[in-house]
C-alpha atoms as a PDB file:
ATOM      1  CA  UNK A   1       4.031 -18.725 -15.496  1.00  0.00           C
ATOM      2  CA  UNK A   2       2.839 -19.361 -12.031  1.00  0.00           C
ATOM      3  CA  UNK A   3       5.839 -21.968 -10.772  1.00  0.00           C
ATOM      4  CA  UNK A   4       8.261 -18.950 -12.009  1.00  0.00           C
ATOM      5  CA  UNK A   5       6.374 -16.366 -10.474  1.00  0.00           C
ATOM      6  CA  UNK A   6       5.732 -17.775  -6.745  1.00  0.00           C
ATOM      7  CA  UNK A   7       9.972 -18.743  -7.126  1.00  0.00           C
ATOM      8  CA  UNK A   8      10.405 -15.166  -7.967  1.00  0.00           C
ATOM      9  CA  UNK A   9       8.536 -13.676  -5.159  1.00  0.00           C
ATOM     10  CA  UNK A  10       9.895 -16.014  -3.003  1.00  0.00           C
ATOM     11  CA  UNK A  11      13.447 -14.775  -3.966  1.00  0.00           C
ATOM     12  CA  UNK A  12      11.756 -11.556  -3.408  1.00  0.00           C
ATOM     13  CA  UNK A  13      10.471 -12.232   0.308  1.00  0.00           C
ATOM     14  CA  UNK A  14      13.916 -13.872   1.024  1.00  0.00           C
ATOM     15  CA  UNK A  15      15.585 -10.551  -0.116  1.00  0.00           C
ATOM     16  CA  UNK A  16      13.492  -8.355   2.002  1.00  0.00           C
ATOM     17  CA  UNK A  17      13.900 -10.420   5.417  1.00  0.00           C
ATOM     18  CA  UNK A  18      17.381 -10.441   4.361  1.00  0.00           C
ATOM     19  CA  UNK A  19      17.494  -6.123   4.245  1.00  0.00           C
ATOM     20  CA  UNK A  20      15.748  -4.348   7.521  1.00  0.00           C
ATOM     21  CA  UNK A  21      17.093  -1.439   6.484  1.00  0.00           C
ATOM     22  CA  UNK A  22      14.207  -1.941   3.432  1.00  0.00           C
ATOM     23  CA  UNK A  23      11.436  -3.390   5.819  1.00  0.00           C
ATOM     24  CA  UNK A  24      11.785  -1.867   9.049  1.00  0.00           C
ATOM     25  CA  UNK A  25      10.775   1.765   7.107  1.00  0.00           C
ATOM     26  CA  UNK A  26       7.887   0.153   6.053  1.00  0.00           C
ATOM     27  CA  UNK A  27       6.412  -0.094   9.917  1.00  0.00           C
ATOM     28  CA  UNK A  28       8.667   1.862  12.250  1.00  0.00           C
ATOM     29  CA  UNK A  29       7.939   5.565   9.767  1.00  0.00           C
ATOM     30  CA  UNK A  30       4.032   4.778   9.843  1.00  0.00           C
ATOM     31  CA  UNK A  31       3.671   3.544  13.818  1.00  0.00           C
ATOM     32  CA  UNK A  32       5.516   6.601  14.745  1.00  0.00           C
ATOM     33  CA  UNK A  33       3.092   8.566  12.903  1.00  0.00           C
ATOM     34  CA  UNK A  34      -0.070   6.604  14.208  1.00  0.00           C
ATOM     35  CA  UNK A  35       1.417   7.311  17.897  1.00  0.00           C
ATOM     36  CA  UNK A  36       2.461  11.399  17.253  1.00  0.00           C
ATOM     37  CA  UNK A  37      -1.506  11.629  15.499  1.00  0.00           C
ATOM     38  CA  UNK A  38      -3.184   9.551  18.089  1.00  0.00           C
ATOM     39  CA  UNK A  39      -1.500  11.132  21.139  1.00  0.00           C
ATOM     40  CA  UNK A  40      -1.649  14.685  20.050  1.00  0.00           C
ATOM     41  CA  UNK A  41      -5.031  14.917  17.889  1.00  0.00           C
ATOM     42  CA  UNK A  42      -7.658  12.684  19.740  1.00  0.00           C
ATOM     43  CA  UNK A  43      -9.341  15.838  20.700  1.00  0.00           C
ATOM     44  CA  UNK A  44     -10.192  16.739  16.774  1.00  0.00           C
ATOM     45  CA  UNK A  45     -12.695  13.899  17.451  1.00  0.00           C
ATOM     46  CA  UNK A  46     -14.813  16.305  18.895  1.00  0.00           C
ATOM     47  CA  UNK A  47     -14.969  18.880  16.146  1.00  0.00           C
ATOM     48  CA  UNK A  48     -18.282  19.372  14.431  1.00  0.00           C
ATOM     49  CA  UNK A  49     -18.646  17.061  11.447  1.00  0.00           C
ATOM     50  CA  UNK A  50     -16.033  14.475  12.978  1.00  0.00           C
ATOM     51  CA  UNK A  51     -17.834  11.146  12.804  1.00  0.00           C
ATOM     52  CA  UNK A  52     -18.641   9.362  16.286  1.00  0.00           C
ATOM     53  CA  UNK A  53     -15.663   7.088  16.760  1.00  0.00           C
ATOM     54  CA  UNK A  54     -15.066   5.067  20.274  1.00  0.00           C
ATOM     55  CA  UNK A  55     -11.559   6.189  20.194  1.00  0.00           C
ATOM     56  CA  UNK A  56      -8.960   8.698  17.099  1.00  0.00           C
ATOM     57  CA  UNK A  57      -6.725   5.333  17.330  1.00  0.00           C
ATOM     58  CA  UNK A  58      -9.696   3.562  15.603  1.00  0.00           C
ATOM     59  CA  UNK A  59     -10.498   5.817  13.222  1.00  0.00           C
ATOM     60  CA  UNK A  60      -6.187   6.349  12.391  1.00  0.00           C
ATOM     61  CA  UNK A  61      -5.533   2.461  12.157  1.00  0.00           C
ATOM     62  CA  UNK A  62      -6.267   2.422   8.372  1.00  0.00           C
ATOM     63  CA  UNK A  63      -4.395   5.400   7.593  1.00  0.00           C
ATOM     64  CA  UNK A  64      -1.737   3.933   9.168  1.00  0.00           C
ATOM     65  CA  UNK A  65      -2.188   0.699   7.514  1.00  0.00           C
ATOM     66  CA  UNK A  66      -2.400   2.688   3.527  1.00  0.00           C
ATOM     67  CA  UNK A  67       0.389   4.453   4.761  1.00  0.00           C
ATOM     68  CA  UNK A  68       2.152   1.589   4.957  1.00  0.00           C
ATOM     69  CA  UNK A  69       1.438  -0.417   1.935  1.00  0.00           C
ATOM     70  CA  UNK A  70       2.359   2.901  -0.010  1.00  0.00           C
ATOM     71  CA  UNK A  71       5.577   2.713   1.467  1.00  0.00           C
ATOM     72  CA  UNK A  72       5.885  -0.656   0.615  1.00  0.00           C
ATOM     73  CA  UNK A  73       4.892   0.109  -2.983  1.00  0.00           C
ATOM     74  CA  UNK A  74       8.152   2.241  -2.888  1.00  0.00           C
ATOM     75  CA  UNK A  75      10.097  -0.428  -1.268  1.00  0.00           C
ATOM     76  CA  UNK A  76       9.038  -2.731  -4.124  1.00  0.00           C
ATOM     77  CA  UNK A  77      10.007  -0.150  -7.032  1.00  0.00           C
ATOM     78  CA  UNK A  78      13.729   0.111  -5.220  1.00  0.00           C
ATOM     79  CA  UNK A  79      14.064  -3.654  -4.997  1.00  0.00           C
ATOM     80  CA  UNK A  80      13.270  -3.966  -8.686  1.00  0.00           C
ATOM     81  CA  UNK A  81      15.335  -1.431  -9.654  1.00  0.00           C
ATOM     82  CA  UNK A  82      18.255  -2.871  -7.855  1.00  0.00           C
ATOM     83  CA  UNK A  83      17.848  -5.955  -9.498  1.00  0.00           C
ATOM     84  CA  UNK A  84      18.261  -3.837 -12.952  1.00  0.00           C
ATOM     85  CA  UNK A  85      21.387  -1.868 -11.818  1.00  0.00           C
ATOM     86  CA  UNK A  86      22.786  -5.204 -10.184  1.00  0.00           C
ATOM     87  CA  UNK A  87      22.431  -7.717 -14.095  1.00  0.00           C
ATOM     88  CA  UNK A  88      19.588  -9.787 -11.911  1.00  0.00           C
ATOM     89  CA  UNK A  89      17.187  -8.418 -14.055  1.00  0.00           C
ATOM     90  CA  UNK A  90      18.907  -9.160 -17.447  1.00  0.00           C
ATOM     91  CA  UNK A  91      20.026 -12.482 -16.256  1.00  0.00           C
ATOM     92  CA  UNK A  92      15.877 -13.329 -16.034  1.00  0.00           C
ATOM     93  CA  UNK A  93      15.508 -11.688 -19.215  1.00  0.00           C
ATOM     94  CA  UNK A  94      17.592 -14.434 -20.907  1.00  0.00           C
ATOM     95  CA  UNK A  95      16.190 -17.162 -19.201  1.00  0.00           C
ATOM     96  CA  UNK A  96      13.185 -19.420 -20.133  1.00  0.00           C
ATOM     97  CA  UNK A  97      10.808 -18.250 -17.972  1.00  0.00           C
ATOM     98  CA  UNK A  98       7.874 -16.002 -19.362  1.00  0.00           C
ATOM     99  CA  UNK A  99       8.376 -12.392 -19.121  1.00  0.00           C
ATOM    100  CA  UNK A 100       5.333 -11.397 -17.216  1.00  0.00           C
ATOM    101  CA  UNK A 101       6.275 -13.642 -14.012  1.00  0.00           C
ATOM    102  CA  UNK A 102       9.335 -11.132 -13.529  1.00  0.00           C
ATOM    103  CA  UNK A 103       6.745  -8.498 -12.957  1.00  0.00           C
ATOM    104  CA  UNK A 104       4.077 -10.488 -10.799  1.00  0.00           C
ATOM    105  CA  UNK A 105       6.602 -12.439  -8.814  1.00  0.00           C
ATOM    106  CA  UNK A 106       7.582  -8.627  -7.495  1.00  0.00           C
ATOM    107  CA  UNK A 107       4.189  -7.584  -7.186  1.00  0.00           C
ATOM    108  CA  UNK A 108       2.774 -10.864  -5.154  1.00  0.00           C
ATOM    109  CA  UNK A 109       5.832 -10.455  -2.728  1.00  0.00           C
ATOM    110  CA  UNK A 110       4.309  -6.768  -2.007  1.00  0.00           C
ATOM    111  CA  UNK A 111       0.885  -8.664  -1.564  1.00  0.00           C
ATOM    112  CA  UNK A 112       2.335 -11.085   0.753  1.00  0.00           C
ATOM    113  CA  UNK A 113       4.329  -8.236   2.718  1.00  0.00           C
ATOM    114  CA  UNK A 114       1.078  -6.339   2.915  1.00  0.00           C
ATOM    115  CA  UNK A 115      -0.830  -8.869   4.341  1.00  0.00           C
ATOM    116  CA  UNK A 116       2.161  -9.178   7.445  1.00  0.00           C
ATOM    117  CA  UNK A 117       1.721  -4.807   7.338  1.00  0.00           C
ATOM    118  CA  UNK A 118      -2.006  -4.898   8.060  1.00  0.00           C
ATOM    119  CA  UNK A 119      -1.561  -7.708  10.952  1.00  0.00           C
ATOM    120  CA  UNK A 120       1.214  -5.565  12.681  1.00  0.00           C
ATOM    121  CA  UNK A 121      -1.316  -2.281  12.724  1.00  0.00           C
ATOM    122  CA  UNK A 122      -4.257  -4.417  13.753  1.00  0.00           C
ATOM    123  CA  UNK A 123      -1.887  -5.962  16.813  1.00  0.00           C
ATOM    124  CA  UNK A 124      -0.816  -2.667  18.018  1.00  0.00           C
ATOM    125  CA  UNK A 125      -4.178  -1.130  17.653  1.00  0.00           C
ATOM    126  CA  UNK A 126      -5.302  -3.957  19.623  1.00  0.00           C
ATOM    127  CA  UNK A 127      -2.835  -3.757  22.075  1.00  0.00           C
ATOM    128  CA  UNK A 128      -3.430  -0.217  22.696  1.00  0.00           C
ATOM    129  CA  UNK A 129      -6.792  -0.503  23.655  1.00  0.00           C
ATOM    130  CA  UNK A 130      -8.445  -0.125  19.643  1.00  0.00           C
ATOM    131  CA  UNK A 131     -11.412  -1.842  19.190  1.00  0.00           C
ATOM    132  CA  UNK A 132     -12.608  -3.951  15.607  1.00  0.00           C
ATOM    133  CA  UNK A 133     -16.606  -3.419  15.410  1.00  0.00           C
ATOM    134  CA  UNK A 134     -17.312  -5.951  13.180  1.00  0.00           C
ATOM    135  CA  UNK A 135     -15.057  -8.720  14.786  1.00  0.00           C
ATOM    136  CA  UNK A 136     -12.970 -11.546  13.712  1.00  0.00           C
ATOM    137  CA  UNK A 137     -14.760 -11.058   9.855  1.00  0.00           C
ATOM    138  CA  UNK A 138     -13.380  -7.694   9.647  1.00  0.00           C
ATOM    139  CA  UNK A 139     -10.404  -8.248  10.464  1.00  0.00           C
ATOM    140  CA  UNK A 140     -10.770 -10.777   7.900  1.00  0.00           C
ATOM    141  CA  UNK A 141     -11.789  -7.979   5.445  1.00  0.00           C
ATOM    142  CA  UNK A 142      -9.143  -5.742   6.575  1.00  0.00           C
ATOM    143  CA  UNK A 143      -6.808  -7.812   5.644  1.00  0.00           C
ATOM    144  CA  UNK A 144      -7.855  -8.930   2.288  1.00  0.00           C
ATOM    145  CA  UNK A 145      -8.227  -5.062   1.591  1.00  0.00           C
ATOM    146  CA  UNK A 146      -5.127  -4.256   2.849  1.00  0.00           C
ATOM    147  CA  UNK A 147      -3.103  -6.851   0.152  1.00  0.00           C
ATOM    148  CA  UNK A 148      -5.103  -5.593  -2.656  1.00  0.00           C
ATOM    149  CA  UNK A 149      -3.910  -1.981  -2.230  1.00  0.00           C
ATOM    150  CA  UNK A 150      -0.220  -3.730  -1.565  1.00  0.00           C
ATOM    151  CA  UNK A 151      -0.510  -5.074  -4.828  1.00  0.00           C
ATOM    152  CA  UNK A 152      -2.049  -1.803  -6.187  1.00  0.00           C
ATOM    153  CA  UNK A 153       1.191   0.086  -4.574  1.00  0.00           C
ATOM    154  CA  UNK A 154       3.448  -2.259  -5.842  1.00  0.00           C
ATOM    155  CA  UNK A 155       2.134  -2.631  -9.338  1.00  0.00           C
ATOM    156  CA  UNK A 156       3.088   1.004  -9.631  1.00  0.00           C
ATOM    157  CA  UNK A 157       6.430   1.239  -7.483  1.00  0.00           C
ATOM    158  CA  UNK A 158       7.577  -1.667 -10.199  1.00  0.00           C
ATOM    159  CA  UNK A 159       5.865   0.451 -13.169  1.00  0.00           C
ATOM    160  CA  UNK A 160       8.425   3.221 -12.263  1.00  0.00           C
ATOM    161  CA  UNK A 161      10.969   1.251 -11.350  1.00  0.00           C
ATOM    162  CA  UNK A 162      11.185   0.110 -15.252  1.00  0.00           C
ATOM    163  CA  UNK A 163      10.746   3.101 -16.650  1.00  0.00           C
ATOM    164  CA  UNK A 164      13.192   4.932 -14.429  1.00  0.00           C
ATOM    165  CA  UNK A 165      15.951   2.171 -13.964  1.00  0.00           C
ATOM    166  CA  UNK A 166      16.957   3.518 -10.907  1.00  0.00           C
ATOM    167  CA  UNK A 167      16.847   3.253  -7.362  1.00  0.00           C
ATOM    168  CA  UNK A 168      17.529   6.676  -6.442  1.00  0.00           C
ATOM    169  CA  UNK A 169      15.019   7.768  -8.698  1.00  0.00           C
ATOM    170  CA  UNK A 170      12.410   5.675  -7.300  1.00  0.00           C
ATOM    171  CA  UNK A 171      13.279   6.855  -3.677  1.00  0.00           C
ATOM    172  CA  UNK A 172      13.183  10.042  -4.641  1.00  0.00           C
ATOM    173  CA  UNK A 173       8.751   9.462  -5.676  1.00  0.00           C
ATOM    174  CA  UNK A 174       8.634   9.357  -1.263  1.00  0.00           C
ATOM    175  CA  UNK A 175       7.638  12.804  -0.939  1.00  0.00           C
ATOM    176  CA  UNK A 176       4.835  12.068  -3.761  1.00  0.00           C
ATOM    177  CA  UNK A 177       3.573   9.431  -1.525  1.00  0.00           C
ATOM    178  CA  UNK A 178       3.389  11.525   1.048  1.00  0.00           C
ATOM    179  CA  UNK A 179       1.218  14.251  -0.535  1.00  0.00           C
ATOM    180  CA  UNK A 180      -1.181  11.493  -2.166  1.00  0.00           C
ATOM    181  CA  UNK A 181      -2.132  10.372   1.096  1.00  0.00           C
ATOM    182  CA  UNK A 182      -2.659  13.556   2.710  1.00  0.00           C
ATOM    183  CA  UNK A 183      -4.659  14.556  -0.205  1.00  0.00           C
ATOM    184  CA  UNK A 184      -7.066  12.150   0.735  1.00  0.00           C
ATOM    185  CA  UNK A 185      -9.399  11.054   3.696  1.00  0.00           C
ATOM    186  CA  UNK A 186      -6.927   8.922   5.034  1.00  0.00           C
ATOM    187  CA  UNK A 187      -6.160  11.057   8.103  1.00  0.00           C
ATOM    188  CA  UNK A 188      -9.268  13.275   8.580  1.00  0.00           C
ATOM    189  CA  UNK A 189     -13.378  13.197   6.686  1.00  0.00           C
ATOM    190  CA  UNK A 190     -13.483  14.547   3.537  1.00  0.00           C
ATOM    191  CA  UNK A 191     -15.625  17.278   5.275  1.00  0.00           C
ATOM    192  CA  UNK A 192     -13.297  18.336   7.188  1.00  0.00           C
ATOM    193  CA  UNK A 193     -10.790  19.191   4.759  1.00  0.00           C
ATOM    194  CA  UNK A 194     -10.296  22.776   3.349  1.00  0.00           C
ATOM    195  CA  UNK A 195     -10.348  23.702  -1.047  1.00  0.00           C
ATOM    196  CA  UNK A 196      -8.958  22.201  -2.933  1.00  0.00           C
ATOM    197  CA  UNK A 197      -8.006  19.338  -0.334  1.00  0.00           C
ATOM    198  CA  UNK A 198     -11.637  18.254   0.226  1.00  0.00           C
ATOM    199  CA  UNK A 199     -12.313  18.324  -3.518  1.00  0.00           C
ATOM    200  CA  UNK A 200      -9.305  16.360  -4.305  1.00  0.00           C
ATOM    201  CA  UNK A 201      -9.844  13.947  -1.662  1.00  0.00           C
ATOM    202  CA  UNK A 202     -13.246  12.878  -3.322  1.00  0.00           C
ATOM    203  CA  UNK A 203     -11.768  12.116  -6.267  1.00  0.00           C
ATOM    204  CA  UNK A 204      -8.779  10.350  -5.009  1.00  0.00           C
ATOM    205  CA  UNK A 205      -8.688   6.496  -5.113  1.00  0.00           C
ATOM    206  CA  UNK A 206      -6.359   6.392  -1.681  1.00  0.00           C
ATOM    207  CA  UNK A 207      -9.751   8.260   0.317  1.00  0.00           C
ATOM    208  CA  UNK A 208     -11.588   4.906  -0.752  1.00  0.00           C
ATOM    209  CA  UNK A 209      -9.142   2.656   0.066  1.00  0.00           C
ATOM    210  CA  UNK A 210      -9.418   4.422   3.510  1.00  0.00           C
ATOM    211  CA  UNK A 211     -12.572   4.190   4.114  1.00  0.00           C
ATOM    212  CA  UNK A 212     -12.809   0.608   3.137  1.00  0.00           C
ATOM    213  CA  UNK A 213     -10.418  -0.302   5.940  1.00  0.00           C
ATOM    214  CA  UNK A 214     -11.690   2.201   8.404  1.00  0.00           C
ATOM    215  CA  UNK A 215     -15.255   1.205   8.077  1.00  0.00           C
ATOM    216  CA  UNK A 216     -14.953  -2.583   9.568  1.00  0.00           C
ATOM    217  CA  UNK A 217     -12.469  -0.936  12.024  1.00  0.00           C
ATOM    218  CA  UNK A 218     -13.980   1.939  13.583  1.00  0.00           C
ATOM    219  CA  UNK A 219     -17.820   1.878  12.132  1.00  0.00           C
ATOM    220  CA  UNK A 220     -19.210  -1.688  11.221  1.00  0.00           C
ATOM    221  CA  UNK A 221     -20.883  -3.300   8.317  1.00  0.00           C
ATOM    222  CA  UNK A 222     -21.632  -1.136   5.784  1.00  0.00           C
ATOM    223  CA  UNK A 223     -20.989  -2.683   2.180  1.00  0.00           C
ATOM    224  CA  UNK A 224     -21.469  -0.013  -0.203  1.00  0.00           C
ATOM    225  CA  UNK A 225     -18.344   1.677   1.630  1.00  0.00           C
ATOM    226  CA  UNK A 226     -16.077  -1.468   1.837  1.00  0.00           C
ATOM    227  CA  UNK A 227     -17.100  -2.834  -1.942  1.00  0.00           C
ATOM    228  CA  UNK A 228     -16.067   0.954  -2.800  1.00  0.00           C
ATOM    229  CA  UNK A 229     -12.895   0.338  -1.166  1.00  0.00           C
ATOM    230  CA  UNK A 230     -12.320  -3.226  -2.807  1.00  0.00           C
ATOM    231  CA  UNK A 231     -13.090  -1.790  -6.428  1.00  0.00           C
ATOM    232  CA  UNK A 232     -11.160   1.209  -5.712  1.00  0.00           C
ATOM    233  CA  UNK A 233      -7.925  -0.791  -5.370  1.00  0.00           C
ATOM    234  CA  UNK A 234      -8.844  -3.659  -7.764  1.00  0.00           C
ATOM    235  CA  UNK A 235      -8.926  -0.644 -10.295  1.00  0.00           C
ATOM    236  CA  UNK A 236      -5.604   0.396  -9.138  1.00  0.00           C
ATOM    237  CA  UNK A 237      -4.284  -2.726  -8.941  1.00  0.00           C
ATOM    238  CA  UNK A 238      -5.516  -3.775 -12.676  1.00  0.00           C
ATOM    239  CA  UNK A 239      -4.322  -0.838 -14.257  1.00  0.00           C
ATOM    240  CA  UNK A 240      -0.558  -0.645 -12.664  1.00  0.00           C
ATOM    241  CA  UNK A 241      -0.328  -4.315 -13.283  1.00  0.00           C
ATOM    242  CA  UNK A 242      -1.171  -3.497 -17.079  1.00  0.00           C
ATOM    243  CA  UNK A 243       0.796  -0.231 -16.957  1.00  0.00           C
ATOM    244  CA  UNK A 244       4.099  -2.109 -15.523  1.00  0.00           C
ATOM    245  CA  UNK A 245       3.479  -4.903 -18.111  1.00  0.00           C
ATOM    246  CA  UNK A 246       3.550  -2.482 -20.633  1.00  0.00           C
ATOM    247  CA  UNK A 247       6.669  -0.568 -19.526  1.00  0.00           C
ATOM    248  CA  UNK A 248       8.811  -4.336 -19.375  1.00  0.00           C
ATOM    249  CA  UNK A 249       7.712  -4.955 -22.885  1.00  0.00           C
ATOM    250  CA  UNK A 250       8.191  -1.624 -23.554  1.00  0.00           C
ATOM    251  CA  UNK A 251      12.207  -2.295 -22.121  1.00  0.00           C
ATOM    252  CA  UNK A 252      12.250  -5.655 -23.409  1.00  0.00           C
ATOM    253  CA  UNK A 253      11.840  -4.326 -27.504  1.00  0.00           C
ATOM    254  CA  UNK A 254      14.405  -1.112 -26.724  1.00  0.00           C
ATOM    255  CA  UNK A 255      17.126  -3.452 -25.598  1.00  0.00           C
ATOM    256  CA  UNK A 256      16.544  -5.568 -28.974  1.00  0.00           C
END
């Protein structure tokens, strides 16, 4: 299974070079947003509860950086489901490769694409004057954080892609994207959020993923926080992994 699934994301990785108008969404949308939130918010760092930060672009880098692996979660769901509405997908169906690599040859080409995503924040943070407190090992961590929740994203962008068979309808999950991450603690503390946004936010899986990235960024070494962050998306990335498994067999026994 693992030859067809590295030529599979390959293919993948070619495809998505191959379309900007796919990739460039996936950084332009979230660096715009890190420069409108940095430029016009740094003063919220002074608000009462606001943790001590050197600087609002250190503390927005890994909002930016979630931001973008969701999006690239998305961008992984619409690729698959091309493949479907194009015969790609049926054509691997009939072939002698196992089943599962179609699945985890998508997903590892959203790993590998997250891994480029969390180098591009950390050089424009750098650039921009943002500053890593735990040095070269964080960045390090940041990126190994960073693919997991790729993977996590795309695990469930290609779970919907196969149980929605279309690319329009995948597309159409952006705005749910959107509202996931603001329910969370990706943008501002938990404590700073108003009910029900602060109680959601504790609950949601995205506000550890956040703080797992934001902690080696903007605070330093504090493990409990970052293994939070690492289990957090390991969970996610187990379950829609499973869950898009599931939904190909699932496809695979209907088309019988």
């Amino acid at each position: 299974m693992t030859r067809a699934s590295l030529a599979l994301m390959r293919r993948a990785l070619r495809n998505a070079f191959r379309r900007p108008q796919f990739l460039a969404p996936l950084v332009v949308f979230p660096t715009l947003f890190l420069a409108v939130n940095t430029g016009g918010l740094e003063a919220t760092t002074a608000l009462p509860g606001f943790p001590e930060v050197e600087s609002f672009l250190d503390f927005q880098l890994a909002s930016a950086i979630v931001q973008s692996t969701m999006l690239g979660g998305v961008s992984a769901g619409i690729a698959m489901a091309l493949d479907i509405e194009a015969g790609f997908f049926d054509r691997l169906v009939v072939s002698p490769i196992p089943r599962t690599a179609i699945v985890m040859g998508r997903i590892g080409a959203a790993g590998v694409l997250g891994s480029l995503q969390v180098l591009w924040f950390l050089a424009i943070g750098f650039i921009f004057g943002a500053q890593m407190a735990t040095g070269p090992g964080g960045v390090l961590v940041v990126v190994a954080l960073g693919v997991v929740a790729a993977v996590a994203f795309g695990a469930f962008g290609v779970l919907i892609a196969l149980r929605a068979r279309s690319a329009s309808t995948v597309q159409g999950i952006f705005p749910l994207v959107i509202v996931a991450l603001f329910l969370s603690s990706a943008f501002f503390p938990i404590e700073l959020l108003s009910w029900p946004a602060d109680v959601i936010a504790e609950y949601n899986p995205i506000s550890y993923l956040a703080e797992g990235l934001r902690e080696p960024i903007a605070f330093g070494w504090d493990a409990k926080i970052i293994l939070e962050g690492f289990v957090a998306g390991l969970a996610m990335a187990g379950i829609g992994i499973a869950l898009a498994i599931s939904a190909l067999r699932g496809r695979l026994q209907a088309a019988r």
